[in-house]
N, C-alpha and C. Protein backbone atom coordinates (compact mmCIF):
# COMPACT_ATOMS: atom_id res chain seq x y z
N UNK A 1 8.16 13.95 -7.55
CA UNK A 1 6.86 14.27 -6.97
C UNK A 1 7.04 15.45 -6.03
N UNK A 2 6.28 16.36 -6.16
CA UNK A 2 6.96 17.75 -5.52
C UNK A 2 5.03 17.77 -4.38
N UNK A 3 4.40 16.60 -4.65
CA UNK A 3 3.05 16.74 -3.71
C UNK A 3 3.89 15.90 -2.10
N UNK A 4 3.01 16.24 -1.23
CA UNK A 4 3.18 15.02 0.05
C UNK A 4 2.41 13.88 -0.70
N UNK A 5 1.96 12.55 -0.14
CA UNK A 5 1.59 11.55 -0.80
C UNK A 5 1.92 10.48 0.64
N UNK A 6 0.98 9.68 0.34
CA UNK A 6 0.38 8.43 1.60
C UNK A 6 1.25 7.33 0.93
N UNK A 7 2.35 6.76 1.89
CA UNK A 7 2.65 5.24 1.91
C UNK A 7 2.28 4.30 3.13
N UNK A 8 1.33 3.73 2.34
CA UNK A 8 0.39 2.46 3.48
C UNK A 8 0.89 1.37 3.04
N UNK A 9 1.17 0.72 3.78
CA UNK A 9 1.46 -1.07 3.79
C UNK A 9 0.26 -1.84 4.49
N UNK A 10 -0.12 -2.46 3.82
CA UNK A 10 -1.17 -3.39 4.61
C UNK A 10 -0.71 -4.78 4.26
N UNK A 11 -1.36 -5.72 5.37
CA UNK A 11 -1.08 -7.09 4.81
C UNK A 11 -1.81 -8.16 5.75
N UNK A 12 -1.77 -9.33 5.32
CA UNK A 12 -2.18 -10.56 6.16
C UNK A 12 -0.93 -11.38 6.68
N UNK A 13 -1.16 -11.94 7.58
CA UNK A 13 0.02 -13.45 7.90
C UNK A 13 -1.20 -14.41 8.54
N UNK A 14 -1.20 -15.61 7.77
CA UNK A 14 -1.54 -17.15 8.02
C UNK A 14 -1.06 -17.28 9.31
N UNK A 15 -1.52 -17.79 10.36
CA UNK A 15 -0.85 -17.74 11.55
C UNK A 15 -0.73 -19.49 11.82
N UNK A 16 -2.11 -19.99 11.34
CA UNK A 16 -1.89 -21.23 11.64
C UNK A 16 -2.30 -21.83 10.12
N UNK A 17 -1.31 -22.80 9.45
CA UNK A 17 -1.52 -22.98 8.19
C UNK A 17 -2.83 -24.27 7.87
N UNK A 18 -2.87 -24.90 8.72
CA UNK A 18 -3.44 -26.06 8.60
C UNK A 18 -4.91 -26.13 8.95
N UNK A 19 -5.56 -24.36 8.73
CA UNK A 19 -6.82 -23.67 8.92
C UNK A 19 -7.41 -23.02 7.61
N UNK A 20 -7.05 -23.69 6.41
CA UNK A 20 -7.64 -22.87 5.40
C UNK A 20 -9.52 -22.39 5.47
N UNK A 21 -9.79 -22.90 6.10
CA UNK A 21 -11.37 -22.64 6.37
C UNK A 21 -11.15 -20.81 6.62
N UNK A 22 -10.98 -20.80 7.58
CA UNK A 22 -10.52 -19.83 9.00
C UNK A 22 -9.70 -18.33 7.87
N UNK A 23 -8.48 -18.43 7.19
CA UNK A 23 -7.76 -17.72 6.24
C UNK A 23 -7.98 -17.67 5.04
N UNK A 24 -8.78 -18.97 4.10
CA UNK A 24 -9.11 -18.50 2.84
C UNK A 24 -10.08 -17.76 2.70
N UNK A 25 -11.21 -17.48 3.21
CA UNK A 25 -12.26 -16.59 2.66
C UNK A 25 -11.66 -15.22 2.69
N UNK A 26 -10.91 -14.68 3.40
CA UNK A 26 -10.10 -13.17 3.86
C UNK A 26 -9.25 -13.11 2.01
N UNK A 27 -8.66 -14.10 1.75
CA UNK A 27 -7.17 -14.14 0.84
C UNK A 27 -8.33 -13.03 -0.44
N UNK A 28 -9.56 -13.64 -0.66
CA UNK A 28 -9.65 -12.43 -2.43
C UNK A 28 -10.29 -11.01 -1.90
N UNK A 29 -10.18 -11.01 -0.84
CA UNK A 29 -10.96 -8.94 -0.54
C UNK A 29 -9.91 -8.48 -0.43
N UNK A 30 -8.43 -8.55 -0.33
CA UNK A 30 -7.26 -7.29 -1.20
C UNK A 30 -7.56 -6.79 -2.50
N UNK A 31 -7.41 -8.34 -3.29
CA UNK A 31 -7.56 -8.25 -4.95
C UNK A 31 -9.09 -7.14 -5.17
N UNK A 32 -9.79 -7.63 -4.89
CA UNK A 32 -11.65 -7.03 -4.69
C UNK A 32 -11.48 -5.77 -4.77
N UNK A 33 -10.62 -5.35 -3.72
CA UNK A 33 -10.85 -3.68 -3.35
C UNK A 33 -9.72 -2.87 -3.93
N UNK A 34 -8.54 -3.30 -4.61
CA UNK A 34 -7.48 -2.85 -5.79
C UNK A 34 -8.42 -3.01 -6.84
N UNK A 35 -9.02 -3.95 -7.33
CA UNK A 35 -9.29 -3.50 -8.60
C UNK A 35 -10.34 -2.65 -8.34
N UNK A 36 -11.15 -2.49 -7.28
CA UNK A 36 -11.97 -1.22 -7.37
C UNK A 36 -11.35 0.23 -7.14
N UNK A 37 -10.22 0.17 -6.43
CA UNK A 37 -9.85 1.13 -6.37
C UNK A 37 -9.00 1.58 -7.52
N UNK A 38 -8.75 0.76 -8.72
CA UNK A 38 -8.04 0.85 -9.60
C UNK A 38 -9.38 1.70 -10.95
N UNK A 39 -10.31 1.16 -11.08
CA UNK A 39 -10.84 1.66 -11.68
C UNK A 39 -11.70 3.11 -11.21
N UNK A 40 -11.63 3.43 -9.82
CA UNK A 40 -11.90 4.70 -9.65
C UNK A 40 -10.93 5.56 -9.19
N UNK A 41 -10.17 6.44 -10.18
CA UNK A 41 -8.85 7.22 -9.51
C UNK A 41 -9.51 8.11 -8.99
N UNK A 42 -10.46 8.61 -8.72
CA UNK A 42 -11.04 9.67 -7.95
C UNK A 42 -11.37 9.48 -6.41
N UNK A 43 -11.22 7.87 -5.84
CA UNK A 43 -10.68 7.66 -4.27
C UNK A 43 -9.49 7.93 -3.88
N UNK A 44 -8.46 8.19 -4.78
CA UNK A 44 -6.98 8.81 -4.38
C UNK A 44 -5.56 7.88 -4.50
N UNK A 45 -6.24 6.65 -4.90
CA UNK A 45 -5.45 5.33 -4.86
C UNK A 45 -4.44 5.72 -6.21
N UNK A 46 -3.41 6.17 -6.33
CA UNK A 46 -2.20 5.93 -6.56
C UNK A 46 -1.98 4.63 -7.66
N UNK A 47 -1.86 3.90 -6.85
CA UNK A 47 -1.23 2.63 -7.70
C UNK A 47 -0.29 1.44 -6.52
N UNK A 48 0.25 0.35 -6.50
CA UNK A 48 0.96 -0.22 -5.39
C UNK A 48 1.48 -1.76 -5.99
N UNK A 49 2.06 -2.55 -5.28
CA UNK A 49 2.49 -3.82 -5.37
C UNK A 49 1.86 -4.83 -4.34
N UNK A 50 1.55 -6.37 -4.68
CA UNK A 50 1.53 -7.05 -4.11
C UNK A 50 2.09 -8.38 -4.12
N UNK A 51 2.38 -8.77 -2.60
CA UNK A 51 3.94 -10.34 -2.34
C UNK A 51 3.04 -10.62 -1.45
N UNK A 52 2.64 -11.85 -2.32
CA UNK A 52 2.21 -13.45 -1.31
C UNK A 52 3.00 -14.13 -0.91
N UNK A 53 2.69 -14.70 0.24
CA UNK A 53 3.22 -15.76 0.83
C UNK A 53 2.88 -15.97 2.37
N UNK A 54 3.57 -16.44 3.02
CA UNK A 54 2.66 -16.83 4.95
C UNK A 54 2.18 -15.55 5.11
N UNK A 55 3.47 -14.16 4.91
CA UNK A 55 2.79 -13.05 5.40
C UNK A 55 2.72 -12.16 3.89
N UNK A 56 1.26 -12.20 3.66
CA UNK A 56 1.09 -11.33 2.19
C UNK A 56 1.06 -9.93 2.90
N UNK A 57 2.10 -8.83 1.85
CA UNK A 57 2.44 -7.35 2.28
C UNK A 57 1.37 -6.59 0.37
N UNK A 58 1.13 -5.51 0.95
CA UNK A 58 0.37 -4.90 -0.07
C UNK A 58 1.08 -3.45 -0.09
N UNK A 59 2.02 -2.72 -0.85
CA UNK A 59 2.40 -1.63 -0.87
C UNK A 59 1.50 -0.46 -1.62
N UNK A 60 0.85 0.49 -0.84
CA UNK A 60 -0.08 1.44 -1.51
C UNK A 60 0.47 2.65 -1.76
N UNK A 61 -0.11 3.51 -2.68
CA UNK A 61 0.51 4.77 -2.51
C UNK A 61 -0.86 5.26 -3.15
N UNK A 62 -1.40 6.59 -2.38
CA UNK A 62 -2.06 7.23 -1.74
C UNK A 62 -2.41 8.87 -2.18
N UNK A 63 -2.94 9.38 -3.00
CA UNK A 63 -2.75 10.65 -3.01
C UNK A 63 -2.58 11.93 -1.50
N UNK A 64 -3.21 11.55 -0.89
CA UNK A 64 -3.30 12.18 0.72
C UNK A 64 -4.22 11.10 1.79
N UNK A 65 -3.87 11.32 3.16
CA UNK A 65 -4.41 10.49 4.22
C UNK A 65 -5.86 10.28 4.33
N UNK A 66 -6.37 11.59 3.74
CA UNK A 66 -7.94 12.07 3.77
C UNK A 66 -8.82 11.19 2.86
N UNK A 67 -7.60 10.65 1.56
CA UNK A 67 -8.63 9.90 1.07
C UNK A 67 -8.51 8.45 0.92
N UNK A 68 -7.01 8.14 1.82
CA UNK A 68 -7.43 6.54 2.15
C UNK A 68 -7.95 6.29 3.36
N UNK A 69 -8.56 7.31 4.30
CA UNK A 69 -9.00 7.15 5.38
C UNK A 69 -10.99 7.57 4.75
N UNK A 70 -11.50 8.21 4.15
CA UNK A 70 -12.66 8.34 3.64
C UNK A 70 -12.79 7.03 2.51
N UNK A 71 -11.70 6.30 1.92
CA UNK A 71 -12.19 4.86 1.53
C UNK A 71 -12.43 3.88 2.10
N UNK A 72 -11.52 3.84 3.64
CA UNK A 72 -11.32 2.48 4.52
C UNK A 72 -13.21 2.70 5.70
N UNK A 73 -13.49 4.31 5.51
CA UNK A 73 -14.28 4.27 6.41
C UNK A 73 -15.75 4.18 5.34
N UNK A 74 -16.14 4.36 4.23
CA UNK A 74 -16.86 4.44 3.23
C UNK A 74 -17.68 2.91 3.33
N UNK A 75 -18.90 2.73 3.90
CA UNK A 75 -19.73 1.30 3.73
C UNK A 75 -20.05 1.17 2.00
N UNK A 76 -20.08 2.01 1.73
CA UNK A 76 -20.35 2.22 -0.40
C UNK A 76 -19.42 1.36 -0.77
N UNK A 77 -18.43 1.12 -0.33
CA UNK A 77 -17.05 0.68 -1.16
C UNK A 77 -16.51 -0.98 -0.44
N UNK A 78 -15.75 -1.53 -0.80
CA UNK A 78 -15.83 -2.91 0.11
C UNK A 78 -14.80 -2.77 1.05
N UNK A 79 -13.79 -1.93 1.13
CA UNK A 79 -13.25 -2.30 2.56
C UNK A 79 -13.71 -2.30 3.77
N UNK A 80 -14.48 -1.81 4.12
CA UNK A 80 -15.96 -1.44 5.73
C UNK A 80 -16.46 -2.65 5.78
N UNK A 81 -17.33 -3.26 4.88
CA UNK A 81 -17.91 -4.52 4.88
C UNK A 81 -17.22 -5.47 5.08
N UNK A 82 -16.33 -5.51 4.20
CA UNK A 82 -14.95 -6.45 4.58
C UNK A 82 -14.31 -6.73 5.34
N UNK A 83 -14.14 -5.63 6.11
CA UNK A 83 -13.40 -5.65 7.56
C UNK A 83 -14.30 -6.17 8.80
N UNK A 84 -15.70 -5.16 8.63
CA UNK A 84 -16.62 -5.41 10.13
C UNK A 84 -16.63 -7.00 9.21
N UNK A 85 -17.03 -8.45 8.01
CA UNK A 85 -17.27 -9.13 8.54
C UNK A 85 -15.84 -10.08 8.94
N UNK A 86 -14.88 -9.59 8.78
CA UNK A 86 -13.43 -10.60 9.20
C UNK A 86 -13.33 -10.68 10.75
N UNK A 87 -13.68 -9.34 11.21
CA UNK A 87 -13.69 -9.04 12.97
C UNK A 87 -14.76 -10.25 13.44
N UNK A 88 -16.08 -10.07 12.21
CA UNK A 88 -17.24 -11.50 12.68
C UNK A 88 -16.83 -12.67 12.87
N UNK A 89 -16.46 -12.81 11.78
CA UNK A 89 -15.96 -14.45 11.59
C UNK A 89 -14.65 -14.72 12.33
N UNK A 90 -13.64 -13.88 12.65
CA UNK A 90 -12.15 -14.00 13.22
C UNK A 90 -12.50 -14.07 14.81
N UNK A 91 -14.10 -13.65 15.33
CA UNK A 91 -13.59 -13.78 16.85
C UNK A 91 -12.94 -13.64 17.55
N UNK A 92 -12.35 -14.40 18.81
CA UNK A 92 -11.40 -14.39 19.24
C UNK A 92 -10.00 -15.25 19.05
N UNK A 93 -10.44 -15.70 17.32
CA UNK A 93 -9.56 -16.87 16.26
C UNK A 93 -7.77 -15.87 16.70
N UNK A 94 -6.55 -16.48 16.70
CA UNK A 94 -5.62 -15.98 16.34
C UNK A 94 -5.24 -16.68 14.72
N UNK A 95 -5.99 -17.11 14.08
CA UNK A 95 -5.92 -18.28 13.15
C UNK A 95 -5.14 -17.35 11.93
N UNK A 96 -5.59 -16.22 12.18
CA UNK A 96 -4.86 -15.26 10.88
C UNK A 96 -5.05 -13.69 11.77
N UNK A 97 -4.29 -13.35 10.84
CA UNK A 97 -4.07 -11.46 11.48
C UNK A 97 -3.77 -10.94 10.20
N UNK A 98 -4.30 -9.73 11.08
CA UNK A 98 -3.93 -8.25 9.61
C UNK A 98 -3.51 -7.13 10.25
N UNK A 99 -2.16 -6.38 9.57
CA UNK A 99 -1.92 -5.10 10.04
C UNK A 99 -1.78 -4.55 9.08
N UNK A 100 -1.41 -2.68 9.25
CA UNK A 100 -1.15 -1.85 8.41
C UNK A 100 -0.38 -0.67 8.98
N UNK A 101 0.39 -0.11 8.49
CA UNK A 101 1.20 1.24 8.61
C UNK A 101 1.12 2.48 7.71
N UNK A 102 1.03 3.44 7.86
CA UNK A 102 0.60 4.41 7.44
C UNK A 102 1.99 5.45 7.51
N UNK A 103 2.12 6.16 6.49
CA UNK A 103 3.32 7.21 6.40
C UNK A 103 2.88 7.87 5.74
N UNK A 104 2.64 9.65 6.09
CA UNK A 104 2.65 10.71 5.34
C UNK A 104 4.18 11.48 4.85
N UNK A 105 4.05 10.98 3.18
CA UNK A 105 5.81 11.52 3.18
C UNK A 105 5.35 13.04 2.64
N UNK A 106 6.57 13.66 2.60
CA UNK A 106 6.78 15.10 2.32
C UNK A 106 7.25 15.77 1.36
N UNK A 107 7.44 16.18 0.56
CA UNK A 107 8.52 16.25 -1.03
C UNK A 107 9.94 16.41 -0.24
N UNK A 108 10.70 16.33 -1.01
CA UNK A 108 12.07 16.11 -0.16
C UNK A 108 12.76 15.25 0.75
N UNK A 109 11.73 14.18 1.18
CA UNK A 109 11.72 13.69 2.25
C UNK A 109 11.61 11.89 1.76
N UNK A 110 11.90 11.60 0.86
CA UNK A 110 11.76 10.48 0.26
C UNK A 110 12.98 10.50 -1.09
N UNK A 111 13.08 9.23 -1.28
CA UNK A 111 13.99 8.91 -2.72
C UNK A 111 13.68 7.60 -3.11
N UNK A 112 13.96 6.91 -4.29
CA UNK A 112 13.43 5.75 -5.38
C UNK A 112 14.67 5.75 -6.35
N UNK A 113 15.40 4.91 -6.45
CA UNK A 113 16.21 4.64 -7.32
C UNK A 113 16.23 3.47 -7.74
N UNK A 114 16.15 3.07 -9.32
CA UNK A 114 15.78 2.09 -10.19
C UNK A 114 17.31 1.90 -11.15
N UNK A 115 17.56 0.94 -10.86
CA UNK A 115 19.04 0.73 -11.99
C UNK A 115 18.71 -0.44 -12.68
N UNK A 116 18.58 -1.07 -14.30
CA UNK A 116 17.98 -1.88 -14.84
C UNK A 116 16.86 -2.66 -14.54
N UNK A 117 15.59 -1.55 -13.88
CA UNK A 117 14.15 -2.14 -13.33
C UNK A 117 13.39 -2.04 -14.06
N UNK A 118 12.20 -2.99 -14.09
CA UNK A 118 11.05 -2.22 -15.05
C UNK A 118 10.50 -1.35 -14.30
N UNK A 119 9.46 -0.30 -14.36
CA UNK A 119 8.65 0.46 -13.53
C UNK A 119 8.41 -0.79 -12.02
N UNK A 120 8.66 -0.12 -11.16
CA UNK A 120 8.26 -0.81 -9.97
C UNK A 120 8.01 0.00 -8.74
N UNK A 121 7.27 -0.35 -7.78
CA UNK A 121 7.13 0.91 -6.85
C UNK A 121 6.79 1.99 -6.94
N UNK A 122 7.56 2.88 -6.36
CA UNK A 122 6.82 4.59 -6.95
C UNK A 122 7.41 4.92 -8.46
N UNK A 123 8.04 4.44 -8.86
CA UNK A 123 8.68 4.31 -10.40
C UNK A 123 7.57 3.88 -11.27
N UNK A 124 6.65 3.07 -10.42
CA UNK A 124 5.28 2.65 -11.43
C UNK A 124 3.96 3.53 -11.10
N UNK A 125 4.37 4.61 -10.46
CA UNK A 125 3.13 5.20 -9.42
C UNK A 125 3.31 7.20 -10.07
N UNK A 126 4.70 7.31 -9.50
CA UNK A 126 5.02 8.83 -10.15
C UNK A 126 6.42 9.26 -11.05
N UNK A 127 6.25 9.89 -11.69
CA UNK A 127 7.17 10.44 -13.11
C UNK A 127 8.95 9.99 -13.13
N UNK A 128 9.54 9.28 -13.55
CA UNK A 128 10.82 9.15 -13.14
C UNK A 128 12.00 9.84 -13.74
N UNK A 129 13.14 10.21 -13.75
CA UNK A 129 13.82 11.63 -14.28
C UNK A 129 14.75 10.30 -14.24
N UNK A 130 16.05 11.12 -15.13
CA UNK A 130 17.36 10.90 -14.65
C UNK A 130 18.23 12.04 -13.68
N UNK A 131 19.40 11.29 -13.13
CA UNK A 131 19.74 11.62 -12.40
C UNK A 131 21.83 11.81 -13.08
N UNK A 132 22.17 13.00 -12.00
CA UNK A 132 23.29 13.34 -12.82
C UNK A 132 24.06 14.19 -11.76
N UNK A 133 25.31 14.37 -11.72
CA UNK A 133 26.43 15.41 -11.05
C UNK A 133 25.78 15.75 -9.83
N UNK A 134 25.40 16.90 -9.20
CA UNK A 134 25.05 16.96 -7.29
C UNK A 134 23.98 15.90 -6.95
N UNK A 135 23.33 15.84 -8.16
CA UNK A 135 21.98 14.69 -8.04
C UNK A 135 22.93 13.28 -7.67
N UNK A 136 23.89 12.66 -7.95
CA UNK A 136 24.01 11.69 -8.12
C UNK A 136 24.70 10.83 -6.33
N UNK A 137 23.71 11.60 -5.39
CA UNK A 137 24.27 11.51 -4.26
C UNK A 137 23.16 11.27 -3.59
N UNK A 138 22.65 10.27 -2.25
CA UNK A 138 21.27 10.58 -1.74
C UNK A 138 20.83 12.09 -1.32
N UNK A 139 22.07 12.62 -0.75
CA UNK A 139 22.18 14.00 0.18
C UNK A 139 21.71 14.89 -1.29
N UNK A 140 22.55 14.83 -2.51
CA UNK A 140 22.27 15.58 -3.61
C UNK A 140 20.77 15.80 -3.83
N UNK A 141 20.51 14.26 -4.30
CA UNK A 141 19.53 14.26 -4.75
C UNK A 141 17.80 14.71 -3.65
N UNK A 142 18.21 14.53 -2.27
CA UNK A 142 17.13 15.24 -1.25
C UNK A 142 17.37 16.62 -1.21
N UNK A 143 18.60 17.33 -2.03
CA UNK A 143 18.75 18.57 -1.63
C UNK A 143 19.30 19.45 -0.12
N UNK A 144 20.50 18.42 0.27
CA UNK A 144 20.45 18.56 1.25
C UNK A 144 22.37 18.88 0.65
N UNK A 145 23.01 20.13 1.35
CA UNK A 145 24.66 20.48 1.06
C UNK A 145 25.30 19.14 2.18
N UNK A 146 26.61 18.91 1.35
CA UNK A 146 27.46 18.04 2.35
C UNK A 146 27.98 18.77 3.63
């Protein structure tokens, strides 16, 4: 990938388990807003992974910041709605939480290496090469001399 490109992590953690009232209605607006963002590649959405469990993590990848920040702020689309009503209903609940991290990478500035994987990660997101002789080094392969 010779573009910059957005890696966002978002996710939930169950804080108190024995509150499904409180944490299940939140659990299907990830799924909701991947498959919408899956069927419109023209919001910038990439492609990503998702791992359930106490703390569900969502790995995104992003064409640029501009346009996962014009989706998250977009009332047209369901993450806005979604969010202002979790802030409603979550109160001053600690019953569940949500965070996210945001990284603008750079070409050069990243690496992905897959040894007997299926497509996974950015391997399922952008073009994968082989790799060989100065390449076969992290330093090689970022382009960076020993």
């Amino acid at each position: 990938m010779d573009e910059a490109f957005v890696l966002f992590l978002i996710g939930m953690r169950i804080n108190t388990l024995w509150k499904p009232w409180v944490w299940g209605p939140v659990l299907p607006t990830m799924p909701a807003m991947l498959r919408e963002l899956s069927r419109q590649p023209e919001l910038g959405y990439l492609g990503g992974d998702v791992w359930l469990g106490r703390t569900i993590l969502c790995v995104q990848y992003w064409k640029d910041f501009d346009s996962l920040e014009a989706y998250a702020r977009n009332a047209q689309h369901l993450h806005l709605p979604a969010w202002n009503k979790f802030n409603k209903l979550r109160g001053n609940s600690t019953d569940v939480g949500v965070w996210h991290e945001t990284y603008e990478i750079k070409p050069g500035n990243w690496e992905s290496i897959y040894v007997n994987m299926p497509a996974f990660g950015m391997g399922k997101v952008f073009p994968a090469g082989q790799i060989s002789g100065a390449k076969n080094t992290a330093r090689g392969r970022r382009g960076h001399k020993a």
